[in-house]
N, C-alpha and C. Protein backbone atom coordinates (compact mmCIF):
# COMPACT_ATOMS: atom_id res chain seq x y z
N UNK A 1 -12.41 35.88 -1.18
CA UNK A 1 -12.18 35.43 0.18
C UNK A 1 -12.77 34.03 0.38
N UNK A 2 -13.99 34.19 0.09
CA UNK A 2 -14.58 32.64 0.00
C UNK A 2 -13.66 31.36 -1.13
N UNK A 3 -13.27 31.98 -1.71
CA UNK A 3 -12.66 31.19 -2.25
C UNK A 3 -11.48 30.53 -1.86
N UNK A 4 -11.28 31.07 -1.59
CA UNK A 4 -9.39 30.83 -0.84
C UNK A 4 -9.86 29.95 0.32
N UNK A 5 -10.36 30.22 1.06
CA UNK A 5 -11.54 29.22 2.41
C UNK A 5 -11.71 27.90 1.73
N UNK A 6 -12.12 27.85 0.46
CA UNK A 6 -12.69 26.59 0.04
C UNK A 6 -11.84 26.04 -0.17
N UNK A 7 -10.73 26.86 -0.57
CA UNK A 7 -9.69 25.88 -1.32
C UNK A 7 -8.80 25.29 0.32
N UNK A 8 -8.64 26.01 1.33
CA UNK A 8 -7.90 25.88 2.35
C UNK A 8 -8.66 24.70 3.13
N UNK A 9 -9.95 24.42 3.00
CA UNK A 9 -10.69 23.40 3.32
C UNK A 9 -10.52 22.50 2.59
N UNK A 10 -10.60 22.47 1.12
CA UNK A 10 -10.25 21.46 0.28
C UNK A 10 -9.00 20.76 0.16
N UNK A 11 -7.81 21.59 0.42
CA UNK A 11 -6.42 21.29 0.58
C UNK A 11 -6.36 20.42 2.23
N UNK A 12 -6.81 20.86 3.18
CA UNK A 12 -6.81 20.12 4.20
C UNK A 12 -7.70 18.33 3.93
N UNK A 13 -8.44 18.53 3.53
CA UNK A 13 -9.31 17.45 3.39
C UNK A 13 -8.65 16.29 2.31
N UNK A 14 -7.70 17.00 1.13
CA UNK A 14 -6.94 16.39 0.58
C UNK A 14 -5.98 15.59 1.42
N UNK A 15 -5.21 16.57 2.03
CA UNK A 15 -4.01 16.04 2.59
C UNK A 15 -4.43 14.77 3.25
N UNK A 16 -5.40 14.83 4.29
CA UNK A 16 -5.89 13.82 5.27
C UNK A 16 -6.45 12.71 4.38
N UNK A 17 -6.98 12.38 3.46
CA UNK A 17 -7.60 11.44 2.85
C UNK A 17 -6.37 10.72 1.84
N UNK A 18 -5.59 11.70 1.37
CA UNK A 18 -4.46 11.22 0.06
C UNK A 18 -3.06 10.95 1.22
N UNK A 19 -3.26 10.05 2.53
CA UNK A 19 -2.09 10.56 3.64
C UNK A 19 -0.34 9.50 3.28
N UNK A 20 -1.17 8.89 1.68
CA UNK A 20 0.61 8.21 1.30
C UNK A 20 0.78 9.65 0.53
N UNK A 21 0.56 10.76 -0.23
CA UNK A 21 1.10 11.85 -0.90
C UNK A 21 1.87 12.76 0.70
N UNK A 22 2.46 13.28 -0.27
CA UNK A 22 3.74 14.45 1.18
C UNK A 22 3.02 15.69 0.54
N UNK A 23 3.24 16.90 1.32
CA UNK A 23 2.43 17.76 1.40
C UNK A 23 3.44 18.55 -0.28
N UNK A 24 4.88 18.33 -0.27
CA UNK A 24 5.51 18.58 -1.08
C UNK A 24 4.83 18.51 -2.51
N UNK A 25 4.21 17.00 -2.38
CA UNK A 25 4.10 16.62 -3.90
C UNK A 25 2.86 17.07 -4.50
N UNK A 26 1.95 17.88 -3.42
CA UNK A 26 0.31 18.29 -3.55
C UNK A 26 0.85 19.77 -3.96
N UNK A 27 1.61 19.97 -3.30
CA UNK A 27 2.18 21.52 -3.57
C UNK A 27 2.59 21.26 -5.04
N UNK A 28 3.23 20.58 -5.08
CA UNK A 28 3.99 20.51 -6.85
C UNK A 28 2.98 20.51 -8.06
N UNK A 29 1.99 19.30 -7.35
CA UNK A 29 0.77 19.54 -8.37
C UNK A 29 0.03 20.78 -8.56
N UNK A 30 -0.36 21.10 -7.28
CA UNK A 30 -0.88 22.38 -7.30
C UNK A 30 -0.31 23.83 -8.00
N UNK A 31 0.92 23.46 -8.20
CA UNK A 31 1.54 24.74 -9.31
C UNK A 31 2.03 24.28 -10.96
N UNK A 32 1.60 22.93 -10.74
CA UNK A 32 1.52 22.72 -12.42
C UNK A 32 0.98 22.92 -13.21
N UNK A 33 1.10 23.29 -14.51
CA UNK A 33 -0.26 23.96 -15.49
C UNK A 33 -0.99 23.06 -16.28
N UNK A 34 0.06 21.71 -16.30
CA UNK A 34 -0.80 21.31 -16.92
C UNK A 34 0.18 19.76 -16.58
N UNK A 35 -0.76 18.61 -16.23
CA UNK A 35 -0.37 17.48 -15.66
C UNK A 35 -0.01 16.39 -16.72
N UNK A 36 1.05 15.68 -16.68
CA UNK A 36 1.53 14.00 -17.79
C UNK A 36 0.47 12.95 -17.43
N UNK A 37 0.20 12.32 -18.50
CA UNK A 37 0.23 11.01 -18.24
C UNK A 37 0.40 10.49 -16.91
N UNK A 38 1.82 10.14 -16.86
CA UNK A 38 2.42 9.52 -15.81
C UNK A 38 2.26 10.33 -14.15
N UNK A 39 1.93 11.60 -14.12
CA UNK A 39 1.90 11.94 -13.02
C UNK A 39 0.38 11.59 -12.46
N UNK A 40 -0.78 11.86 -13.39
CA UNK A 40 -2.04 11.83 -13.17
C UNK A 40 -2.03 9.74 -12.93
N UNK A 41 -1.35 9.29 -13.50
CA UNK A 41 -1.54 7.75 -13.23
C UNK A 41 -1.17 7.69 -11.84
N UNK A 42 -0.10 8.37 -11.50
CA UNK A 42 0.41 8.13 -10.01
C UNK A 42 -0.06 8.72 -9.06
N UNK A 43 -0.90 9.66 -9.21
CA UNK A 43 -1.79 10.54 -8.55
C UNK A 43 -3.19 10.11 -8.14
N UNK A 44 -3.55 9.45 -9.38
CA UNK A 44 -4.84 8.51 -9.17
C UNK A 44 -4.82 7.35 -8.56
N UNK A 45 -4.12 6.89 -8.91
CA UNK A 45 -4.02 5.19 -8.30
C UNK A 45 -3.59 5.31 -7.17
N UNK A 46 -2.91 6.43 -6.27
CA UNK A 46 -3.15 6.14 -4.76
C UNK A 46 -4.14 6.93 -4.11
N UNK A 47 -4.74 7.70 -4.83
CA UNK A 47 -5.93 8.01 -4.64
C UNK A 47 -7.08 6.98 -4.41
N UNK A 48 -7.18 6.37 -5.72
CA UNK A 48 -8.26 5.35 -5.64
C UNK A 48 -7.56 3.69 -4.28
N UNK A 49 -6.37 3.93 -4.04
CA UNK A 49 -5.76 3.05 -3.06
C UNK A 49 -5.53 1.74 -3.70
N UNK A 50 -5.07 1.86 -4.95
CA UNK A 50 -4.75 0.78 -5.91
C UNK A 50 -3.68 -0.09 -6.18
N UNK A 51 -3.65 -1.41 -5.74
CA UNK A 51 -2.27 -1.73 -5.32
C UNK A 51 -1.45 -2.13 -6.85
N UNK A 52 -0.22 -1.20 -6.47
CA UNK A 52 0.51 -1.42 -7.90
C UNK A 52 1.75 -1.82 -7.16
N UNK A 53 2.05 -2.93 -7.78
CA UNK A 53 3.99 -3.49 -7.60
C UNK A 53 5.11 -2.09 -8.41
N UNK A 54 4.99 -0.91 -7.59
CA UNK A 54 6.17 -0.26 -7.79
C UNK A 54 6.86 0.77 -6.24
N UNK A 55 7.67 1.23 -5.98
CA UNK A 55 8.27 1.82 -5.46
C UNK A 55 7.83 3.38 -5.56
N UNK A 56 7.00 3.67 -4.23
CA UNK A 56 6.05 4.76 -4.45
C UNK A 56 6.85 5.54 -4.00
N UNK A 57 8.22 5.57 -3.48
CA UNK A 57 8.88 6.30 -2.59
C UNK A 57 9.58 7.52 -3.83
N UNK A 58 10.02 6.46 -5.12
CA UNK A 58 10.88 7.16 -5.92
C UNK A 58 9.40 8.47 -6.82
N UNK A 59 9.45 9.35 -7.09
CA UNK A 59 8.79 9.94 -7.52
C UNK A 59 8.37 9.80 -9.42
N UNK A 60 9.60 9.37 -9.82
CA UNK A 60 9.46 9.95 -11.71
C UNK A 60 9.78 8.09 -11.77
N UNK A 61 10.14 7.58 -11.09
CA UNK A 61 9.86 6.12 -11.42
C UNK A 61 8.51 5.29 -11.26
N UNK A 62 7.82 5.86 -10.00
CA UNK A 62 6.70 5.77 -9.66
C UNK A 62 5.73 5.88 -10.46
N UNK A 63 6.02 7.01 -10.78
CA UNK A 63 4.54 7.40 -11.66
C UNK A 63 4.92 7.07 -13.13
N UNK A 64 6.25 6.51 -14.07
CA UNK A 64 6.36 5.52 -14.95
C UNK A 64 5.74 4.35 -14.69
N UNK A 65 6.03 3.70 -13.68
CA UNK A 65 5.00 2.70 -13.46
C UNK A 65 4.06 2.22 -12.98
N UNK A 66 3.69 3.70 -12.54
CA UNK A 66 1.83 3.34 -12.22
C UNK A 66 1.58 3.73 -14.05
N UNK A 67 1.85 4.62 -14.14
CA UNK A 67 1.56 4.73 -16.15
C UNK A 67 1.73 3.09 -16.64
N UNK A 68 2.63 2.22 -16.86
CA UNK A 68 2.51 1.62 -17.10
C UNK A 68 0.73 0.35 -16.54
N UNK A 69 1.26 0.77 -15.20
CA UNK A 69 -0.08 -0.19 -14.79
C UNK A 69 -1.39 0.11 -15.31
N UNK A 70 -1.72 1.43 -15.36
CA UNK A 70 -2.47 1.83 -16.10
C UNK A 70 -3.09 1.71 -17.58
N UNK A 71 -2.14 1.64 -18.47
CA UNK A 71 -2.05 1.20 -19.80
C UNK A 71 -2.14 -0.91 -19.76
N UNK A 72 -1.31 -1.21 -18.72
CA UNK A 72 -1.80 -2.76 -19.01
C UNK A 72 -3.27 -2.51 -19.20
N UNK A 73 -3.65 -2.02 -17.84
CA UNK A 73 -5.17 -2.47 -17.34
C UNK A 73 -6.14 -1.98 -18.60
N UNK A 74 -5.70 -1.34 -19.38
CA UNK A 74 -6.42 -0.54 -20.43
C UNK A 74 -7.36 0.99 -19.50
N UNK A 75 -6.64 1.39 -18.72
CA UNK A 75 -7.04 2.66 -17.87
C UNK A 75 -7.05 3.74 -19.09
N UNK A 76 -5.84 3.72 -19.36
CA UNK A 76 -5.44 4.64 -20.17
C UNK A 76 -5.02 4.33 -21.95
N UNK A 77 -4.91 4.87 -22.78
CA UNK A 77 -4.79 4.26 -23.90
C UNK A 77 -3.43 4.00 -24.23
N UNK A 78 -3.11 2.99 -25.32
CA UNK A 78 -1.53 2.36 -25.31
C UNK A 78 -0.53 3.51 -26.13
N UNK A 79 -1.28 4.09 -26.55
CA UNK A 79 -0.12 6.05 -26.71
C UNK A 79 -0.01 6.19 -25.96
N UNK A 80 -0.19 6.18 -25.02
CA UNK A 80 -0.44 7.30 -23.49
C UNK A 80 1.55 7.65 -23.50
N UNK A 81 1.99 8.69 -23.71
CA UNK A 81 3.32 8.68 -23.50
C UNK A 81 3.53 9.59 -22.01
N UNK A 82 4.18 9.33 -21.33
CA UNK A 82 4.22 9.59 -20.25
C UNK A 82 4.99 11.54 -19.84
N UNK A 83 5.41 12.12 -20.55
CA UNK A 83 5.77 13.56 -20.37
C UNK A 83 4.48 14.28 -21.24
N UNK A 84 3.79 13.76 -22.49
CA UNK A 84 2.23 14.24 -22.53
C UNK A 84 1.57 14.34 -21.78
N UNK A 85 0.60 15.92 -22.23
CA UNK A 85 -0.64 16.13 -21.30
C UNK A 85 -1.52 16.05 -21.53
N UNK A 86 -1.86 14.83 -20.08
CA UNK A 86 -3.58 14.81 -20.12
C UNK A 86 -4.74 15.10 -20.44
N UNK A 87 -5.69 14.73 -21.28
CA UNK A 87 -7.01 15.60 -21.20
C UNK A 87 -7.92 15.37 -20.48
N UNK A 88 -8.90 16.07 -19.90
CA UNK A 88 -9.98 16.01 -19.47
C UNK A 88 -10.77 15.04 -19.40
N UNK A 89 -10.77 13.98 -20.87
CA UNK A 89 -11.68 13.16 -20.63
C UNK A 89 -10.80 12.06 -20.12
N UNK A 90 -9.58 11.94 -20.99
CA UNK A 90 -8.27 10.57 -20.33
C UNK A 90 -8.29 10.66 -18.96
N UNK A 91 -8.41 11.65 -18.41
CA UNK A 91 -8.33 12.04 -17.14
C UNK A 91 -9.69 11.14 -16.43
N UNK A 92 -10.68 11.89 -17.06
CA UNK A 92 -12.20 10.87 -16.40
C UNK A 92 -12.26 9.38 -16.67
N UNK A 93 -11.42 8.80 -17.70
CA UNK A 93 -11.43 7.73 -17.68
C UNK A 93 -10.90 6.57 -16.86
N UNK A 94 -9.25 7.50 -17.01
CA UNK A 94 -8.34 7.21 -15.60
C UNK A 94 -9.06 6.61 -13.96
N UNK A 95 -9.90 7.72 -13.88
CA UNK A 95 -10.59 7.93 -12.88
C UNK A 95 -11.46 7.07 -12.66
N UNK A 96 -12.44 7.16 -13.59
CA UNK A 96 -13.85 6.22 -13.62
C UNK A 96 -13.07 4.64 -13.16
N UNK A 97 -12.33 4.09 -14.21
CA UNK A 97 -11.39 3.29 -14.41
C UNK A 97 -10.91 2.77 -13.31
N UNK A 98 -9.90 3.59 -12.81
CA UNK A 98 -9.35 3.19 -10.94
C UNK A 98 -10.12 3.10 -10.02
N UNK A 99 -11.22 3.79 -9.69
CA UNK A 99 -12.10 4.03 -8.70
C UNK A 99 -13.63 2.45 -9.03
N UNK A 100 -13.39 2.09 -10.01
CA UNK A 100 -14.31 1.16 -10.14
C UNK A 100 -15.56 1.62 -10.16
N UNK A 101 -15.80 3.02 -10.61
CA UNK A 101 -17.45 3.03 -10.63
C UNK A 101 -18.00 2.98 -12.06
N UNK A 102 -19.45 3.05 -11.91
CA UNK A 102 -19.99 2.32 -12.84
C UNK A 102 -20.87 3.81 -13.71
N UNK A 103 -21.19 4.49 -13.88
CA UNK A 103 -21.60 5.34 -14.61
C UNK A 103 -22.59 4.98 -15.10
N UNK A 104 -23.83 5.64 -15.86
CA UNK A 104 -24.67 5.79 -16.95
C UNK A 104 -24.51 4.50 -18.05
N UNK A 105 -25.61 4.15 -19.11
CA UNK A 105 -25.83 3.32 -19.63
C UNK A 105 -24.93 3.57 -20.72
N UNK A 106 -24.58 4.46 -21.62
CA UNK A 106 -23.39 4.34 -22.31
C UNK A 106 -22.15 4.47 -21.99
N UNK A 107 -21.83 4.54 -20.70
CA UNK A 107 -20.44 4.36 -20.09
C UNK A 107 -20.54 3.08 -20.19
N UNK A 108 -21.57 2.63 -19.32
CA UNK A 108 -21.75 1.01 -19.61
C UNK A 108 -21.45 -0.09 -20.31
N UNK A 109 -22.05 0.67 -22.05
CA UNK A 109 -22.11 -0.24 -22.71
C UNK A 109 -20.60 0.01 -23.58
N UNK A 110 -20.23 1.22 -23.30
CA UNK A 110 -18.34 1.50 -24.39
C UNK A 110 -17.38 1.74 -23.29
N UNK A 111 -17.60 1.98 -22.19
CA UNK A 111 -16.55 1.75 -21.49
C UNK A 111 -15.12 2.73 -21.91
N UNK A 112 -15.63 3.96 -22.58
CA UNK A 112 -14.56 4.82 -23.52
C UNK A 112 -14.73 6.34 -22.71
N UNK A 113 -13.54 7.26 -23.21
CA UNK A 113 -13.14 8.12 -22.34
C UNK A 113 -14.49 9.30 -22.99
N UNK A 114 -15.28 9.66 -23.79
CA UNK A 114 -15.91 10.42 -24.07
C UNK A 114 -17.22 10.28 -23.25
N UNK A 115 -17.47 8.83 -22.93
CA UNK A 115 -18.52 8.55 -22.27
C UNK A 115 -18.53 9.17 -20.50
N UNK A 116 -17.17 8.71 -20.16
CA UNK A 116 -16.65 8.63 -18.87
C UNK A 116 -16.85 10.31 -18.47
N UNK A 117 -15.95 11.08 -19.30
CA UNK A 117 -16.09 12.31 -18.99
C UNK A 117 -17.50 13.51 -19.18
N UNK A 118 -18.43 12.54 -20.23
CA UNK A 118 -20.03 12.94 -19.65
C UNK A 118 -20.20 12.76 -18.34
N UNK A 119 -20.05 11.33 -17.77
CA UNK A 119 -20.66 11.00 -16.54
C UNK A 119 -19.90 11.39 -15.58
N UNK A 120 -18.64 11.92 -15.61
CA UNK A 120 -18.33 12.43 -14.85
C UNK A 120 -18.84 14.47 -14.23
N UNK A 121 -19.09 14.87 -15.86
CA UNK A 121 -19.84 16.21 -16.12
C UNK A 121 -21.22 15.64 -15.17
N UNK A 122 -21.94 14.89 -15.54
CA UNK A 122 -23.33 14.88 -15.24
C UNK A 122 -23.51 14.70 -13.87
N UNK A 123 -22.20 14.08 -13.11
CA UNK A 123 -22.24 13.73 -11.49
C UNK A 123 -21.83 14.99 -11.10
N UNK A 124 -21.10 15.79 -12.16
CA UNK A 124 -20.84 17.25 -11.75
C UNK A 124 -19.50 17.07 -10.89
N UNK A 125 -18.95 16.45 -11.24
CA UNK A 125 -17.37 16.30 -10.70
C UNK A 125 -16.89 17.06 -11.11
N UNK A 126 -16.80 17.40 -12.97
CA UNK A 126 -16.32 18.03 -13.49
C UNK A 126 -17.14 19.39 -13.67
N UNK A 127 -17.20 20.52 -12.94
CA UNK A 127 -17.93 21.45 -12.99
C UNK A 127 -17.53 22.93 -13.70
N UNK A 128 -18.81 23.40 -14.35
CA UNK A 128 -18.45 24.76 -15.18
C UNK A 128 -18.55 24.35 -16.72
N UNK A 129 -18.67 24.83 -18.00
CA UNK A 129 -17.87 24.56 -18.66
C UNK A 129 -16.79 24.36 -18.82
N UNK A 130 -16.64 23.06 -19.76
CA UNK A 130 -15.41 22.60 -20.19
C UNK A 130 -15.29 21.80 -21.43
N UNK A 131 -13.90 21.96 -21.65
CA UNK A 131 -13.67 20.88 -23.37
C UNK A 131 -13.02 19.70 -22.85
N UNK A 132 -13.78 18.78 -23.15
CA UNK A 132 -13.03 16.95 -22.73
C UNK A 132 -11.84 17.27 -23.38
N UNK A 133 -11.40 17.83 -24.32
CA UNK A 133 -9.90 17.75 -25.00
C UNK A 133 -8.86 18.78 -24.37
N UNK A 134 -9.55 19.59 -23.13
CA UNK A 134 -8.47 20.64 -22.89
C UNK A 134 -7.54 19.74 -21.84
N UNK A 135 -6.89 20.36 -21.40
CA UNK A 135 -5.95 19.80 -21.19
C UNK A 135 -5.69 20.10 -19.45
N UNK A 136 -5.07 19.33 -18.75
CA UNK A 136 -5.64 19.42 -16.93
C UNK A 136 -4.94 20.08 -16.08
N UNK A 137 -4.82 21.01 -15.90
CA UNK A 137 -3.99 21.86 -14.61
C UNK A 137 -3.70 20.89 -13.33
N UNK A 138 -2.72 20.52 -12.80
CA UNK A 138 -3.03 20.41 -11.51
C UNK A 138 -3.86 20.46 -10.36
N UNK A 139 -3.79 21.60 -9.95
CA UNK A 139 -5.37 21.68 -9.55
C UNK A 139 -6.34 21.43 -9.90
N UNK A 140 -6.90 21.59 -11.23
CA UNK A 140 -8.11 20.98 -11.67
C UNK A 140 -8.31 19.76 -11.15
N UNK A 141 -6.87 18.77 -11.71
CA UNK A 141 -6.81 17.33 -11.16
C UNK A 141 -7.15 16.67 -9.57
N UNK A 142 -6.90 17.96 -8.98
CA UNK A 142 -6.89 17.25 -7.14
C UNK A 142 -8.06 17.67 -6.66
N UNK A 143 -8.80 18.92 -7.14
CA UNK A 143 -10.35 19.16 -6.95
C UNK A 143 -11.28 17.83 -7.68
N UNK A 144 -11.09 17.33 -9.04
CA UNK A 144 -11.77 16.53 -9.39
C UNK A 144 -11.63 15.20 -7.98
N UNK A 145 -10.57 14.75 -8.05
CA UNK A 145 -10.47 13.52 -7.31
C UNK A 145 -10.88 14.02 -6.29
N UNK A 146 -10.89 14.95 -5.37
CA UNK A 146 -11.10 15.31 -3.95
C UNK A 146 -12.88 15.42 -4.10
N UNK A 147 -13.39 15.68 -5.06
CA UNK A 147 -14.87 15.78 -4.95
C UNK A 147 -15.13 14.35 -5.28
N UNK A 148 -14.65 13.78 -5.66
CA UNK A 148 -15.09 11.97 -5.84
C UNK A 148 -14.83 11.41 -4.64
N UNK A 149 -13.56 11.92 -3.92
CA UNK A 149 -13.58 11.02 -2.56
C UNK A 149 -14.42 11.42 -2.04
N UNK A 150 -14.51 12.80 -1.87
CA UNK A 150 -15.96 13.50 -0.52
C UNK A 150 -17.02 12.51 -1.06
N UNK A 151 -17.74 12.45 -1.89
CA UNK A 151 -18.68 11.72 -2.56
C UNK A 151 -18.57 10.42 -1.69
N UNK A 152 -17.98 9.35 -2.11
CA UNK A 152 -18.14 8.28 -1.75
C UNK A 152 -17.71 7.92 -0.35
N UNK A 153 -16.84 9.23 0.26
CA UNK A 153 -17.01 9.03 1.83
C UNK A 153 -18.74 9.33 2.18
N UNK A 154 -19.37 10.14 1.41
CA UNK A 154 -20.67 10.50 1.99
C UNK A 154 -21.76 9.51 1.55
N UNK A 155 -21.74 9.00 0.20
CA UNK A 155 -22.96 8.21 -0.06
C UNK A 155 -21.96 7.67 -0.81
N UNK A 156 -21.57 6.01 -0.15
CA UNK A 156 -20.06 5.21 -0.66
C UNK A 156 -21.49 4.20 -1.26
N UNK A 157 -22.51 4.07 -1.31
CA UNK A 157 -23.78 3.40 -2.13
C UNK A 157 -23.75 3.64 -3.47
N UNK A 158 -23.67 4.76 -3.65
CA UNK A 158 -24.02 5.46 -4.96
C UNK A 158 -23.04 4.97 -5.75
N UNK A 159 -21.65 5.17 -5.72
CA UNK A 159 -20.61 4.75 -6.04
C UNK A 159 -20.04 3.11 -6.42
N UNK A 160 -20.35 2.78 -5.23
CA UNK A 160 -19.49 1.24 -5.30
C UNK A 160 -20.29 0.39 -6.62
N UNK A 161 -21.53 0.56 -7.05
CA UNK A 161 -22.42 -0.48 -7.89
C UNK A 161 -22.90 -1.98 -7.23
N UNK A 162 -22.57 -1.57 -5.53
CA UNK A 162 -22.78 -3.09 -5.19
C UNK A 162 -24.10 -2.53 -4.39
N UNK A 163 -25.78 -3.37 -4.14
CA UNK A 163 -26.54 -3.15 -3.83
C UNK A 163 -26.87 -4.26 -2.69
N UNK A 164 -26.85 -3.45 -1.46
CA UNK A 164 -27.46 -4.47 -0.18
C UNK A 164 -28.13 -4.56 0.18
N UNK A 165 -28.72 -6.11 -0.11
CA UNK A 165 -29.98 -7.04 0.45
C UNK A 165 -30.39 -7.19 1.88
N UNK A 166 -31.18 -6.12 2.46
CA UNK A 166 -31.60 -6.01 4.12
C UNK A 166 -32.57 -7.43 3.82
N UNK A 167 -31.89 -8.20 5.29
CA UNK A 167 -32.47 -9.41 5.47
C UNK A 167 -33.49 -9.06 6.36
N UNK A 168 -34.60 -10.11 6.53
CA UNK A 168 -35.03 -9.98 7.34
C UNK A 168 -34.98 -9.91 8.90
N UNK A 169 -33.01 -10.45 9.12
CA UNK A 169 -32.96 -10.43 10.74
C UNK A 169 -32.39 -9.53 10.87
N UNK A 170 -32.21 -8.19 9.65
CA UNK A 170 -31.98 -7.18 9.69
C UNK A 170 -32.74 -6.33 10.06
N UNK A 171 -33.92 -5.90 9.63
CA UNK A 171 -35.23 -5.78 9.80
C UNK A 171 -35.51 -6.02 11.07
N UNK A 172 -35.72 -7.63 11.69
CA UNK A 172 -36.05 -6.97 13.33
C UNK A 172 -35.18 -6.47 14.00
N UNK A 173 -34.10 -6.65 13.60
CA UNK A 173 -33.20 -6.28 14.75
C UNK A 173 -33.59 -4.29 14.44
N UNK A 174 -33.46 -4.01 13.25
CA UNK A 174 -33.87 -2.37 13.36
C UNK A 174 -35.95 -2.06 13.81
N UNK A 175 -36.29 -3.06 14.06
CA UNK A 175 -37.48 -2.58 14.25
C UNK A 175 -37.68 -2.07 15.59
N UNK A 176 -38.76 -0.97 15.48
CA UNK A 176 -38.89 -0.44 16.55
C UNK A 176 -40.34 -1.05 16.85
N UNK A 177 -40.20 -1.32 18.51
CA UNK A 177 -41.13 -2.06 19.35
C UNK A 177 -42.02 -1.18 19.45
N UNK A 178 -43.78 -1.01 18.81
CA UNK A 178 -44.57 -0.38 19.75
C UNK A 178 -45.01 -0.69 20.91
N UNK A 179 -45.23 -0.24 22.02
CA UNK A 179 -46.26 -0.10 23.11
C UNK A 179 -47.25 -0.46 22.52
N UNK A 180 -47.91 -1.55 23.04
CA UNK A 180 -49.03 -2.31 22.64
C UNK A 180 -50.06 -1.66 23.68
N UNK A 181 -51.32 -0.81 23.02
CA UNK A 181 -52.57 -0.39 23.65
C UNK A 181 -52.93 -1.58 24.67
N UNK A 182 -53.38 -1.32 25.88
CA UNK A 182 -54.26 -2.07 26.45
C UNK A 182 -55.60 -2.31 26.10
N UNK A 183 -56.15 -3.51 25.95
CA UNK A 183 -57.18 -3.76 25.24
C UNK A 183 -58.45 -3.60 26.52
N UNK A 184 -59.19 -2.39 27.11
CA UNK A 184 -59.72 -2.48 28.22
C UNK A 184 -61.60 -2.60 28.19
């Protein structure tokens, strides 16, 4: 019972945050067993709100060429064939990748999908056991991204890698005035 709740919360919270996807195409994902290339490229990148020069309207053209955009950018690797399925970690890379965040010190320094899908395990995006090589259900796919958006709607700090310098006319303006004792 609780479960079904979470998911009916989670599916709402999707819809409202992902509001260029149609409720159609969340449904479609949601009964796939296992997601392409090309759908998870087109799935992500308007997720992450990524502007790609293609025609988001058409569905199987769309997500050819967000795949493609993907593979320019080096998101994804230059096999990536587009009716193949995804793994787990291509998937975290995808992700890490579009969303611009910055991960742990060996994400850092390789910038590669084995790394990505640690740090994505260790932020606990990816939760439970799992094999970076299995391969991504649909759902799996829209819970991962939907716990990255909640995330950075809640602490969008943690995420972005950009760190802000409180000035000092920041500072007074948040300071709070004491009541100064009378000196009697």
């Amino acid at each position: 019972m609780q479960k079904n709740i979470s998911l009916t919360i989670f599916l709402l919270i999707t819809c409202a945050v992902l509001n260029a996807q149609t409720l159609d195409e969340i449904q479609t994902l949601l009964q796939t067993p296992t997601v392409s290339y090309a759908q998870a490229a087109r799935f992500v990148l308007e997720a992450a709100d990524v502007t790609v020069p293609y025609d988001k309207t058409n569905g199987q053209e769309a997500a050819q060429s967000a795949l493609r955009f993907a593979v320019e950018k080096k998101w994804l690797p230059q096999k990536a064939n587009a009716q193949d399925a995804i793994s787990l970690e291509m998937l975290s890379l995808l992700i890490m990748r579009a969303f611009g965040l910055k991960g742990g010190p060996m994400y850092s320094i390789f910038h590669n999908a084995h790394y990505s899908y640690r740090e994505m395990v260790f932020q606990d995006l990816i939760q439970g056991e799992s094999d970076p090589h299995a391969k991504v259900s649909g759902e799996e796919m829209i819970f991962i991204v939907n716990c990255l958006l909640y995330r950075i709607e809640t602490n969008p700090w943690e995420f972005t890698g950009e760190h802000h310098v409180i000035t000092t006319e920041e500072i007074k303006k948040e300071e709070i005035i004491m009541p100064q004792e009378d000196a009697e």
